[in-house]
Every structure is written in C-alpha cells, then in structure tokens.
PDB file of N, CA and C in Angstrom:
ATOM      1  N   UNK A   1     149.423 137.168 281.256  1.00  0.00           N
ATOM      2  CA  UNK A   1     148.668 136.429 282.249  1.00  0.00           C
ATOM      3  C   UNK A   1     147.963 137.407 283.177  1.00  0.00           C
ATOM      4  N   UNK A   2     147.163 137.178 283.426  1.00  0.00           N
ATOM      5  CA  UNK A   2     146.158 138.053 284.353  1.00  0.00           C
ATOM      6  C   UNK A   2     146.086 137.917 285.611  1.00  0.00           C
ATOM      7  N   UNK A   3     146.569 138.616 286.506  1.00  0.00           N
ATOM      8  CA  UNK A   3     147.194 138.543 287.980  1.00  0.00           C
ATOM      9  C   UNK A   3     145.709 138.522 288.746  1.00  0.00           C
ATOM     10  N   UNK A   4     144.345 138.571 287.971  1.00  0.00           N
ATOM     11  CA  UNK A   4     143.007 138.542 289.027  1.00  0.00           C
ATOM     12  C   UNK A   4     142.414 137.386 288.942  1.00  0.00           C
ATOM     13  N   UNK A   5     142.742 136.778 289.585  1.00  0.00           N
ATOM     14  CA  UNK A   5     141.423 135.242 288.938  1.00  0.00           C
ATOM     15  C   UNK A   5     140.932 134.865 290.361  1.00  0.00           C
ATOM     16  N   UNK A   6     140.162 134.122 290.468  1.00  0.00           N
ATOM     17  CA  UNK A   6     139.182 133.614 291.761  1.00  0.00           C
ATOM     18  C   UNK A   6     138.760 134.487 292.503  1.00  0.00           C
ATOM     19  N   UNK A   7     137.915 135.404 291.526  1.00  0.00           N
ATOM     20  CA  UNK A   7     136.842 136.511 292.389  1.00  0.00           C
ATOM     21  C   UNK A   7     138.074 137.685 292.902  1.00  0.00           C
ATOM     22  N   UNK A   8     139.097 138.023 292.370  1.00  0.00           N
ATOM     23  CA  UNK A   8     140.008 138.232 292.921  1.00  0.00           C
ATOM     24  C   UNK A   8     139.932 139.667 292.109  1.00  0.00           C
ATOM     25  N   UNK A   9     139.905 140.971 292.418  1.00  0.00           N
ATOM     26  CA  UNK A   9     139.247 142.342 291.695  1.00  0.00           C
ATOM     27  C   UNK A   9     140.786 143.067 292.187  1.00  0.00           C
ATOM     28  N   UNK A  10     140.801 144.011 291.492  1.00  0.00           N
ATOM     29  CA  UNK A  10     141.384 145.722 292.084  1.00  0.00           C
ATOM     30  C   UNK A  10     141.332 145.987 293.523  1.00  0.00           C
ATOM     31  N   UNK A  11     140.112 145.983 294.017  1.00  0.00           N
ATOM     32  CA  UNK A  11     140.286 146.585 295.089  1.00  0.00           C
ATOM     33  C   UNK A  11     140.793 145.518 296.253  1.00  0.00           C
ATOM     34  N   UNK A  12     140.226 144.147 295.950  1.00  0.00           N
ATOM     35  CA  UNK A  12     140.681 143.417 296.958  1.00  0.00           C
ATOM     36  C   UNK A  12     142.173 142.568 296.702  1.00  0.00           C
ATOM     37  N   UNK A  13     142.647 143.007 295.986  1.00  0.00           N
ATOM     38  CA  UNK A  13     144.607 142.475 295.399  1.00  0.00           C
ATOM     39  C   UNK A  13     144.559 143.912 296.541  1.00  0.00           C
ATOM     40  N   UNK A  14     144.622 145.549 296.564  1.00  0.00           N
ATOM     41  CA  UNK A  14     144.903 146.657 297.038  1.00  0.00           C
ATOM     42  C   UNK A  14     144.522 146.650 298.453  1.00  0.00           C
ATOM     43  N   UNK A  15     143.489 145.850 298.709  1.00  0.00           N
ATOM     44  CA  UNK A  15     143.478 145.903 300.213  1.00  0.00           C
ATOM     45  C   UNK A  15     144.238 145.043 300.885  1.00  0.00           C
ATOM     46  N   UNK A  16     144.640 143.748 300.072  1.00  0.00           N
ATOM     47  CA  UNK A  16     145.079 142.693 301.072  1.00  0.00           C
ATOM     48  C   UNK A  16     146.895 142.833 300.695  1.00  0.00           C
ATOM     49  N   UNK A  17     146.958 143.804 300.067  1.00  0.00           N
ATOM     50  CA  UNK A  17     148.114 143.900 299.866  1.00  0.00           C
ATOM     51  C   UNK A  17     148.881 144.964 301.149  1.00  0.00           C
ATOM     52  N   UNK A  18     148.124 145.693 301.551  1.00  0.00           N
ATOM     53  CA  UNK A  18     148.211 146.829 302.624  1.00  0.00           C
ATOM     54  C   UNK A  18     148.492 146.239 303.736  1.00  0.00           C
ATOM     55  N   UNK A  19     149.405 146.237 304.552  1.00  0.00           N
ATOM     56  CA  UNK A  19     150.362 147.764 304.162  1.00  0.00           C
ATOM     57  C   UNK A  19     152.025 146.836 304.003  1.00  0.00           C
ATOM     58  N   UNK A  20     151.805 145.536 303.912  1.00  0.00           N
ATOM     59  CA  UNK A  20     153.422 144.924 303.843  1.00  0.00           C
ATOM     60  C   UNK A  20     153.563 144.922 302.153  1.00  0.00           C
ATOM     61  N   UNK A  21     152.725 144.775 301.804  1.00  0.00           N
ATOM     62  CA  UNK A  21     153.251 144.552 300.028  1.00  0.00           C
ATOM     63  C   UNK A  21     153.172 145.805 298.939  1.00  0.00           C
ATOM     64  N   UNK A  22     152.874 147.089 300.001  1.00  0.00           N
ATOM     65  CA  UNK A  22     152.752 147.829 298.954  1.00  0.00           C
ATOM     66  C   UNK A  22     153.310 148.055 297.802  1.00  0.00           C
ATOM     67  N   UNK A  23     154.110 147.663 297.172  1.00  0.00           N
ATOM     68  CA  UNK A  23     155.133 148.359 295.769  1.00  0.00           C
ATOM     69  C   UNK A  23     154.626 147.218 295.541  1.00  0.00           C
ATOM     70  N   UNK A  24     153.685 146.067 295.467  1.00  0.00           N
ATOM     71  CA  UNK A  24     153.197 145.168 294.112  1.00  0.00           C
ATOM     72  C   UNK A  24     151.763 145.994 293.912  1.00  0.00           C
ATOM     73  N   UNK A  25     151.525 147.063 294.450  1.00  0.00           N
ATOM     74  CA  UNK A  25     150.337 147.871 293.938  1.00  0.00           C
ATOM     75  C   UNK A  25     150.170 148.360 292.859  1.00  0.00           C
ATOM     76  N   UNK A  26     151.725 149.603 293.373  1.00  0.00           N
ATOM     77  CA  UNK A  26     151.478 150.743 291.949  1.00  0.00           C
ATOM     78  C   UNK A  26     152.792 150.036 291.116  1.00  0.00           C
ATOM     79  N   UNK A  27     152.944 150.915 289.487  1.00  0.00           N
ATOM     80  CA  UNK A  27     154.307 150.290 288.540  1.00  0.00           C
ATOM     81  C   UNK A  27     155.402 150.487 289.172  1.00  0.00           C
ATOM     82  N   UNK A  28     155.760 149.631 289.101  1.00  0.00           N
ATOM     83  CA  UNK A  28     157.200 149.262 289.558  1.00  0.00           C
ATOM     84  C   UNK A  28     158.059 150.350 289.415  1.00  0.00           C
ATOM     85  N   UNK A  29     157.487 150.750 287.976  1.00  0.00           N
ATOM     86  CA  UNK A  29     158.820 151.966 287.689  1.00  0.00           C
ATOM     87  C   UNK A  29     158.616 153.224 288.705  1.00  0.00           C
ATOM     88  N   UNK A  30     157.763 153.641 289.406  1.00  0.00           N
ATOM     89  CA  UNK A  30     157.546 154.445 290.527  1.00  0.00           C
ATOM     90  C   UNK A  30     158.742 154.007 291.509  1.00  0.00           C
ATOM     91  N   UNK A  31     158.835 153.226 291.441  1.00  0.00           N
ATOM     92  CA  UNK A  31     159.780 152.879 292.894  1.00  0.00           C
ATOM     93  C   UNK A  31     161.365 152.674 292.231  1.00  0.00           C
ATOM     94  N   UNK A  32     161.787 152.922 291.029  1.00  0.00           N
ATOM     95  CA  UNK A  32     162.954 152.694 290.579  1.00  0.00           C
ATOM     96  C   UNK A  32     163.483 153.949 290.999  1.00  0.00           C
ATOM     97  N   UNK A  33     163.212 155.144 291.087  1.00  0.00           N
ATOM     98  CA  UNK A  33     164.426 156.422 291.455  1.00  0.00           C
ATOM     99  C   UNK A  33     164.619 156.362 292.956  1.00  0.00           C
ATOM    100  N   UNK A  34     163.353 156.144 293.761  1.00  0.00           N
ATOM    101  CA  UNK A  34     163.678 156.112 295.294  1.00  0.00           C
ATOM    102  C   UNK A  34     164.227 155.636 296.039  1.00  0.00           C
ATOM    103  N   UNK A  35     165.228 154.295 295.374  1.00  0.00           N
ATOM    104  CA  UNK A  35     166.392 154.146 296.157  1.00  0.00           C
ATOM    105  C   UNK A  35     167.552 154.922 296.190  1.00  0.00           C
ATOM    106  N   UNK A  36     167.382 155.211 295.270  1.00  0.00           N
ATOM    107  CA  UNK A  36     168.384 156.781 295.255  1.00  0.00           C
ATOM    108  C   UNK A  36     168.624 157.886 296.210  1.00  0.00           C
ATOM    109  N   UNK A  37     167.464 158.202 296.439  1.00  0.00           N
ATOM    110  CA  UNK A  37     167.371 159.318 298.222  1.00  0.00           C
ATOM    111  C   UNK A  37     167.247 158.621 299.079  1.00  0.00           C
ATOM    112  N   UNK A  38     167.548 159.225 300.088  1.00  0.00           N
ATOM    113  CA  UNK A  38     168.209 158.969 301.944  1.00  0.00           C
ATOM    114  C   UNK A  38     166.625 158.579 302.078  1.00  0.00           C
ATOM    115  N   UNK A  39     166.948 158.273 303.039  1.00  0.00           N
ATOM    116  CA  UNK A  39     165.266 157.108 303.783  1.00  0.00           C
ATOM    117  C   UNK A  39     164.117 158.362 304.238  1.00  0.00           C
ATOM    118  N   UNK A  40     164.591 159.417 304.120  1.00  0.00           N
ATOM    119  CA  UNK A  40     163.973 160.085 304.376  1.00  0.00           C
ATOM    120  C   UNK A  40     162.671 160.642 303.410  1.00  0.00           C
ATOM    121  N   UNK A  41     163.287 160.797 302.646  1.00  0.00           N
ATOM    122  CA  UNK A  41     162.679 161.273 300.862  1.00  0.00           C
ATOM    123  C   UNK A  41     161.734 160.057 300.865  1.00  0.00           C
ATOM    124  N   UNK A  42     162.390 159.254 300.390  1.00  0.00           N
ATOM    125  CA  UNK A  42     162.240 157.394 300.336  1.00  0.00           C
ATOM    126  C   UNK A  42     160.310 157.154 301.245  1.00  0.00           C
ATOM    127  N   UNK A  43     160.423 157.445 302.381  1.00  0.00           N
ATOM    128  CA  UNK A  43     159.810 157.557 303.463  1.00  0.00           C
ATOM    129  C   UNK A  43     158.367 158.626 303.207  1.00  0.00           C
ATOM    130  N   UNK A  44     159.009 159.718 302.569  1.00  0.00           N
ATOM    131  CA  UNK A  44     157.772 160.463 301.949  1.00  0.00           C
ATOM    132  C   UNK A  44     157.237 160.218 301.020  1.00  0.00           C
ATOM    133  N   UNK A  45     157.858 159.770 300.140  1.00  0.00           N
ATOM    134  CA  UNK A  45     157.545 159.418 298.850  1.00  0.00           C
ATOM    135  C   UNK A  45     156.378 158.041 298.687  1.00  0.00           C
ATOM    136  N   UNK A  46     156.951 157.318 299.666  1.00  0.00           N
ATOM    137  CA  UNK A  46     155.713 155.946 299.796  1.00  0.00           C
ATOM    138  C   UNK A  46     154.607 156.070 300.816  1.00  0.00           C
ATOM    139  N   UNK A  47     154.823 157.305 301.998  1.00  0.00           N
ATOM    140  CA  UNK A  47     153.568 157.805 302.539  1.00  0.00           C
ATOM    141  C   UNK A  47     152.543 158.561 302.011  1.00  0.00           C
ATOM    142  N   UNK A  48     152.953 159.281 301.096  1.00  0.00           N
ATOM    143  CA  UNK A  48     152.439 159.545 300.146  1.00  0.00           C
ATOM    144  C   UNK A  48     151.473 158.663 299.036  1.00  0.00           C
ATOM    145  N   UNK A  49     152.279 157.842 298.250  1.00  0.00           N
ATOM    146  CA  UNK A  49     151.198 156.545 297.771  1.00  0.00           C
ATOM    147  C   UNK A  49     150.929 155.581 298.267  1.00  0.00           C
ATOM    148  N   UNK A  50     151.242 155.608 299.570  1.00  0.00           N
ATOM    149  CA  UNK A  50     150.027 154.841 300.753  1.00  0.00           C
ATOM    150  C   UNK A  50     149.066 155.401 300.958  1.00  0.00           C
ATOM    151  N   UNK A  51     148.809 156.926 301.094  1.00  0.00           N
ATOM    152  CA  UNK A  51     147.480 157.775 301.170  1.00  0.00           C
ATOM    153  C   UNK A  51     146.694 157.606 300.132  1.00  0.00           C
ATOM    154  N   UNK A  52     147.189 157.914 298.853  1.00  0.00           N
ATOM    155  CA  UNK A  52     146.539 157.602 297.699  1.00  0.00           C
ATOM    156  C   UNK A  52     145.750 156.378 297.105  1.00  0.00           C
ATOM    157  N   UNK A  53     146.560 155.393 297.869  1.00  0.00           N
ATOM    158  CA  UNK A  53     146.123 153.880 297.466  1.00  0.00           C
ATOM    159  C   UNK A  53     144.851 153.293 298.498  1.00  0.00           C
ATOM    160  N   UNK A  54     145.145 154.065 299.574  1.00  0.00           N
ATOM    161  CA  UNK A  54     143.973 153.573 300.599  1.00  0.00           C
ATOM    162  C   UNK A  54     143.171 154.349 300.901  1.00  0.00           C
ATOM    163  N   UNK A  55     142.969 155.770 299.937  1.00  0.00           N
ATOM    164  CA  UNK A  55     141.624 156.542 299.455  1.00  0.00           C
ATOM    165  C   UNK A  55     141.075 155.405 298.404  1.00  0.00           C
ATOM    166  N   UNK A  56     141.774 155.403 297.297  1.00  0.00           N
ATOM    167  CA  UNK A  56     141.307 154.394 296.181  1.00  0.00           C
ATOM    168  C   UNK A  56     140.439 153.190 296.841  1.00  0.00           C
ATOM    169  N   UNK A  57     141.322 152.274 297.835  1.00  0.00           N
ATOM    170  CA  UNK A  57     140.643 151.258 298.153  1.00  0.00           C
ATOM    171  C   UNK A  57     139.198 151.913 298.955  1.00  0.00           C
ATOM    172  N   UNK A  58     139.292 153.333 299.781  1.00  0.00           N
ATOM    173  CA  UNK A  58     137.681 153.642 300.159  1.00  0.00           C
ATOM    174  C   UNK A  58     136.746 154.384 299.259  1.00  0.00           C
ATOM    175  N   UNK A  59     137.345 154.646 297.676  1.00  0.00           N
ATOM    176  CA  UNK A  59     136.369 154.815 296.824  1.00  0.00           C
ATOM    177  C   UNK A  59     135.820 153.735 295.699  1.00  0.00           C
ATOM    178  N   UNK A  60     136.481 152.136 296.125  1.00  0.00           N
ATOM    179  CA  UNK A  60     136.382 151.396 295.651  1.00  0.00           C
ATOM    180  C   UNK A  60     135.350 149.875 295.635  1.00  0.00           C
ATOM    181  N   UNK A  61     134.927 150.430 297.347  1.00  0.00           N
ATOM    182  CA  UNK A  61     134.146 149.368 297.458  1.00  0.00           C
ATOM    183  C   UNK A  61     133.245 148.996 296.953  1.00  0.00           C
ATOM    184  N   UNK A  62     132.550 148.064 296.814  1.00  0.00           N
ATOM    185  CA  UNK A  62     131.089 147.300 296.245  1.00  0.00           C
ATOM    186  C   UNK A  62     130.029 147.838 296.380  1.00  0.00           C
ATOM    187  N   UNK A  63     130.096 147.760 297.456  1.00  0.00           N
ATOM    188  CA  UNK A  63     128.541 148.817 298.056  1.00  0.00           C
ATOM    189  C   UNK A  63     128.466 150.160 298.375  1.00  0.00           C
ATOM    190  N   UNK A  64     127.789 151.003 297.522  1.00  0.00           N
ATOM    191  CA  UNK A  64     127.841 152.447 296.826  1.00  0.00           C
ATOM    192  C   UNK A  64     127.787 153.032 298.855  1.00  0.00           C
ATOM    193  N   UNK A  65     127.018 152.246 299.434  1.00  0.00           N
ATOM    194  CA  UNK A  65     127.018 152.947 301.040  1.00  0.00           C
ATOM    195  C   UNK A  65     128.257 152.656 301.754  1.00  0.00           C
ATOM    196  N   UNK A  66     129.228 151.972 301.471  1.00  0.00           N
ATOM    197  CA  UNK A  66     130.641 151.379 302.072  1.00  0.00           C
ATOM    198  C   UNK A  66     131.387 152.593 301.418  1.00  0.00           C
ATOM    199  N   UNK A  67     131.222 153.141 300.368  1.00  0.00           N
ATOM    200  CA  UNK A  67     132.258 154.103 299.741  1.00  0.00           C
ATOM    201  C   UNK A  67     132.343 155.600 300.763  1.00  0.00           C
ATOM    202  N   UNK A  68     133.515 155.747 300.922  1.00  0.00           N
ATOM    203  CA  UNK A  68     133.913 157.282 301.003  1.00  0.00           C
ATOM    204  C   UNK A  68     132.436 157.914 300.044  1.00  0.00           C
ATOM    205  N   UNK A  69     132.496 159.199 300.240  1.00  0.00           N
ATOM    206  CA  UNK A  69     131.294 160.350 299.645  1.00  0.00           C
ATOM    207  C   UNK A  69     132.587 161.211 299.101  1.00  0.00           C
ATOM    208  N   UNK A  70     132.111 161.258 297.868  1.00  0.00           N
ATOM    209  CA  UNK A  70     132.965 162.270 296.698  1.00  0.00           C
ATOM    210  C   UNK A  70     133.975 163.429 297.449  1.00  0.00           C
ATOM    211  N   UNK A  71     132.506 164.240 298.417  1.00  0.00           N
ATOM    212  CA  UNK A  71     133.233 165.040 298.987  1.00  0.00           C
ATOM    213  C   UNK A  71     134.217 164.775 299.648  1.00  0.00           C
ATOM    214  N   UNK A  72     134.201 163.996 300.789  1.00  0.00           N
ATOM    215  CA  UNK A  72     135.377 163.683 301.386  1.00  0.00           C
ATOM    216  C   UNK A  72     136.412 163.233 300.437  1.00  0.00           C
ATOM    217  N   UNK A  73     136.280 162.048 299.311  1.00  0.00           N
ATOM    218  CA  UNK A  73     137.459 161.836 299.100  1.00  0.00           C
ATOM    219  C   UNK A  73     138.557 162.914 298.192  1.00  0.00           C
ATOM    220  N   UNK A  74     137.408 164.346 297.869  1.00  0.00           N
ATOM    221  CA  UNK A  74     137.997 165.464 297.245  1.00  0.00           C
ATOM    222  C   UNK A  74     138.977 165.959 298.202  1.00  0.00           C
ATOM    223  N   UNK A  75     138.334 166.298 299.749  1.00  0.00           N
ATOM    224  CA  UNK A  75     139.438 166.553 301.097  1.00  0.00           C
ATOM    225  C   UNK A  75     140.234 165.813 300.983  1.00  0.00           C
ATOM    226  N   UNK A  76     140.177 164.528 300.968  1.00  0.00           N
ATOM    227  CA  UNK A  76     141.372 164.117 301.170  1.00  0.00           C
ATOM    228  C   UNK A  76     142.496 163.775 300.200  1.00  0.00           C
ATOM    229  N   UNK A  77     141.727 163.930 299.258  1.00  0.00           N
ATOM    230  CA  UNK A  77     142.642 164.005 297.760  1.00  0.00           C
ATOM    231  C   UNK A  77     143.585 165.541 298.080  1.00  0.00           C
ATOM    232  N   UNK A  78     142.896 166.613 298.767  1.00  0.00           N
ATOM    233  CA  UNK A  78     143.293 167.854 298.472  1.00  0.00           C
ATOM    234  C   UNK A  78     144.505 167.830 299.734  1.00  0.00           C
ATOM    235  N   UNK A  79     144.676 167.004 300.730  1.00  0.00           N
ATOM    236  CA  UNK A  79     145.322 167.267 301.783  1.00  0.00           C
ATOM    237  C   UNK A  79     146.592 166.230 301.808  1.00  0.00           C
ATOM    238  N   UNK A  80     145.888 165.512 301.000  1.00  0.00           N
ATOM    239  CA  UNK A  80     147.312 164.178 300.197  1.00  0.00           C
ATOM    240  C   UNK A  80     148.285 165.151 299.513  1.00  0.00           C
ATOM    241  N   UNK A  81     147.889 166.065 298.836  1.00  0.00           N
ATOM    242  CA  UNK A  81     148.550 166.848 297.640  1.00  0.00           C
ATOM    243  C   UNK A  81     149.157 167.810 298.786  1.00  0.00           C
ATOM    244  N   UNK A  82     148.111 168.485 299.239  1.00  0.00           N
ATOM    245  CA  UNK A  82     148.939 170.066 300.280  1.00  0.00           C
ATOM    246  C   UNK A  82     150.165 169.095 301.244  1.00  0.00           C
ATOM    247  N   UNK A  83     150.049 167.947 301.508  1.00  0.00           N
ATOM    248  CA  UNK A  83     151.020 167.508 302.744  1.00  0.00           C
ATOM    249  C   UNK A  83     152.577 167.042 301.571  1.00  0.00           C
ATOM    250  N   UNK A  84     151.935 166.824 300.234  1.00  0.00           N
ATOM    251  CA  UNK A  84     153.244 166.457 299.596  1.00  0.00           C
ATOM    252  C   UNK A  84     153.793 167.429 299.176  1.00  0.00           C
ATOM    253  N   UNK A  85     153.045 168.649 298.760  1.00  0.00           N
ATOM    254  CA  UNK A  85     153.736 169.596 298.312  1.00  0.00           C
ATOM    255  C   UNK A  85     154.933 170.120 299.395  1.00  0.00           C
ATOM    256  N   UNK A  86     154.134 170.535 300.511  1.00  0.00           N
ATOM    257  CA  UNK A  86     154.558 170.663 301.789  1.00  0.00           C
ATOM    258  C   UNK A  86     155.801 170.390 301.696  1.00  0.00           C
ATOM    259  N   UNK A  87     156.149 168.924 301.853  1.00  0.00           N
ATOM    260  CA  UNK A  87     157.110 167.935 302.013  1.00  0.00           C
ATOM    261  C   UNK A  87     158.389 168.370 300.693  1.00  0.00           C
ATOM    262  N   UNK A  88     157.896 168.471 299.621  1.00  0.00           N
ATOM    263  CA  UNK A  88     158.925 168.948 298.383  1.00  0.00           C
ATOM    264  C   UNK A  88     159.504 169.916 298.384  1.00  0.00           C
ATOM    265  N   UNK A  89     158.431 171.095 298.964  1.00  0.00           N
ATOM    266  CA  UNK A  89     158.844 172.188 299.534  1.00  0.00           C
ATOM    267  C   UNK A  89     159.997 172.139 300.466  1.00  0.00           C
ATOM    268  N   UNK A  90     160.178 171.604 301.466  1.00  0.00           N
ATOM    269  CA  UNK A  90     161.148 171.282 302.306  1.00  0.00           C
ATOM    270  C   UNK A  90     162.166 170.628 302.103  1.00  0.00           C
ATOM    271  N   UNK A  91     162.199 169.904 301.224  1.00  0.00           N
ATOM    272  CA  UNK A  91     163.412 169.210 300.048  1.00  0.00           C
ATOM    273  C   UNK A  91     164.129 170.116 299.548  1.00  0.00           C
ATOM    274  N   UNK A  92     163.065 171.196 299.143  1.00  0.00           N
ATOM    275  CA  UNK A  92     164.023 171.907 297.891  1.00  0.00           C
ATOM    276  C   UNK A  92     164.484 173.303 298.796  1.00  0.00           C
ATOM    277  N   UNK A  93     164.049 173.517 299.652  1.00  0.00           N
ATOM    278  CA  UNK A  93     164.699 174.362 300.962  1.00  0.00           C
ATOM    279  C   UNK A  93     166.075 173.653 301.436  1.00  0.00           C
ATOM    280  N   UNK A  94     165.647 172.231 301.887  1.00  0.00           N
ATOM    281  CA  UNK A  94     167.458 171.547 302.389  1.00  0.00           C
ATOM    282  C   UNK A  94     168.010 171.679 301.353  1.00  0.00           C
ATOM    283  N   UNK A  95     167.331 171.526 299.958  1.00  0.00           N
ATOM    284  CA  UNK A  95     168.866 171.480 299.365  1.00  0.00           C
ATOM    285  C   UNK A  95     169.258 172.412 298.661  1.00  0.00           C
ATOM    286  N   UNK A  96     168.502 173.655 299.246  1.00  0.00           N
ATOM    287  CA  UNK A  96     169.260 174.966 298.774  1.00  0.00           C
ATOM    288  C   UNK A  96     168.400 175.313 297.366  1.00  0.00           C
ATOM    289  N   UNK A  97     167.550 175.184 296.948  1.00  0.00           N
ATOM    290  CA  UNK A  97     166.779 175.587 296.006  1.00  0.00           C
ATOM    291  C   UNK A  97     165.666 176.175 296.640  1.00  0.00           C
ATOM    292  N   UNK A  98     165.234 177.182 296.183  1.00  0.00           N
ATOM    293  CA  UNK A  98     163.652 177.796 296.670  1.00  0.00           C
ATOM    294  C   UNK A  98     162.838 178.341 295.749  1.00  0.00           C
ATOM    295  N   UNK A  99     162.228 177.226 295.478  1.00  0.00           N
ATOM    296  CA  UNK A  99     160.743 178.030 294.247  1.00  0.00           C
ATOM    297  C   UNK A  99     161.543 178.126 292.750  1.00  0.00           C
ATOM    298  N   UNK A 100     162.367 177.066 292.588  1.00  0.00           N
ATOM    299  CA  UNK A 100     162.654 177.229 291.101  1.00  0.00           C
ATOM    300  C   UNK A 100     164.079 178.326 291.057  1.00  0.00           C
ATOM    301  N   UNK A 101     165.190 178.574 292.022  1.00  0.00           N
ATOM    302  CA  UNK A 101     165.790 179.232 292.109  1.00  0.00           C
ATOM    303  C   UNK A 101     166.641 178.990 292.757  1.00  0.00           C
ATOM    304  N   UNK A 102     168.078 179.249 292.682  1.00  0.00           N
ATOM    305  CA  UNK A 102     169.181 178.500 293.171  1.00  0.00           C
ATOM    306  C   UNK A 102     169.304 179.661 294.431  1.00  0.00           C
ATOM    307  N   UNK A 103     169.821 179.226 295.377  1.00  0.00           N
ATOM    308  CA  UNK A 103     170.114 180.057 296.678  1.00  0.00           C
ATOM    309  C   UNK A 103     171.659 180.832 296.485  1.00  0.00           C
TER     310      UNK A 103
END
C-alpha cells in the first residue's frame, strides 16, 4: 500500500512529520540498536538524522528558488558529518578506545 496519496509527496509526509514524528521518516531498522545506549548516544544519534532530514526537506522543495543552493547544502552536509564524527570520537574516548585501539 502506498503511504502517499492526496497530493501527499516525500517532502511534505518529511516536513509535517518534523519534529514529533520523526522515526516514521527514516527505516525503522535505524532506530532498532539505539535503545540500547544511554540517552545520551540515543540523543546524538537522532540529532544527527534530524539534520540530515531537514537539509533533505530544504533540498526538496518545488520551487527550484525555495531550495537550499548546492553549495550550501554541501556545508552543511560537511558540518552534519564533522559534528558526528566529532561526537563518535568522544564515544570512543569515554569508552576507552582511541582511533581503532584499545587504551
């Protein structure tokens, strides 16, 4: 069955879903390990594809002049990534791993 009907697209299920329904966005199976880590992880992990999902929805609009410009959404594609790495980085510092290497 097809979850789009009555003019009902991608981008506008993704916008009106923001920001209480997010996990009917992306697959489900994304969100199956993250109950597993402390709220913290948990917490990065979906700020993370909240950034991602609401670039999408500003490279998604109708009208080619409503869209984000490539460039920007390359910045911000690039600063989505540097802030998660960031963040993993600091995971694998608490928990005693650094760069692929046990402490």
């Amino acid at each position: 069955m097809c979850i789009f009907n009555d003019s009902l697209d991608l981008h506008k299920f993704s916008a009106n879903a923001l920001p209480e329904r997010k996990r009917d966005i992306v697959d489900p199976t994304i969100w199956m390990h993250t109950d597993a880590y402390n709220s913290t992880i948990r917490s990065g992990i979906k700020n993370c594809l909240l950034s991602v999902v609401c670039l999408e929805i500003s490279c998604s609009k109708k009208q080619p002049r409503e869209q984000i410009p490539i460039q920007d959404a390359a910045i911000e594609m690039h600063a989505i990534r540097d802030s998660y790495l960031k963040f993993a980085r600091s995971l694998l510092v608490e928990h005693g791993v650094i760069y692929g290497s046990i402490k």
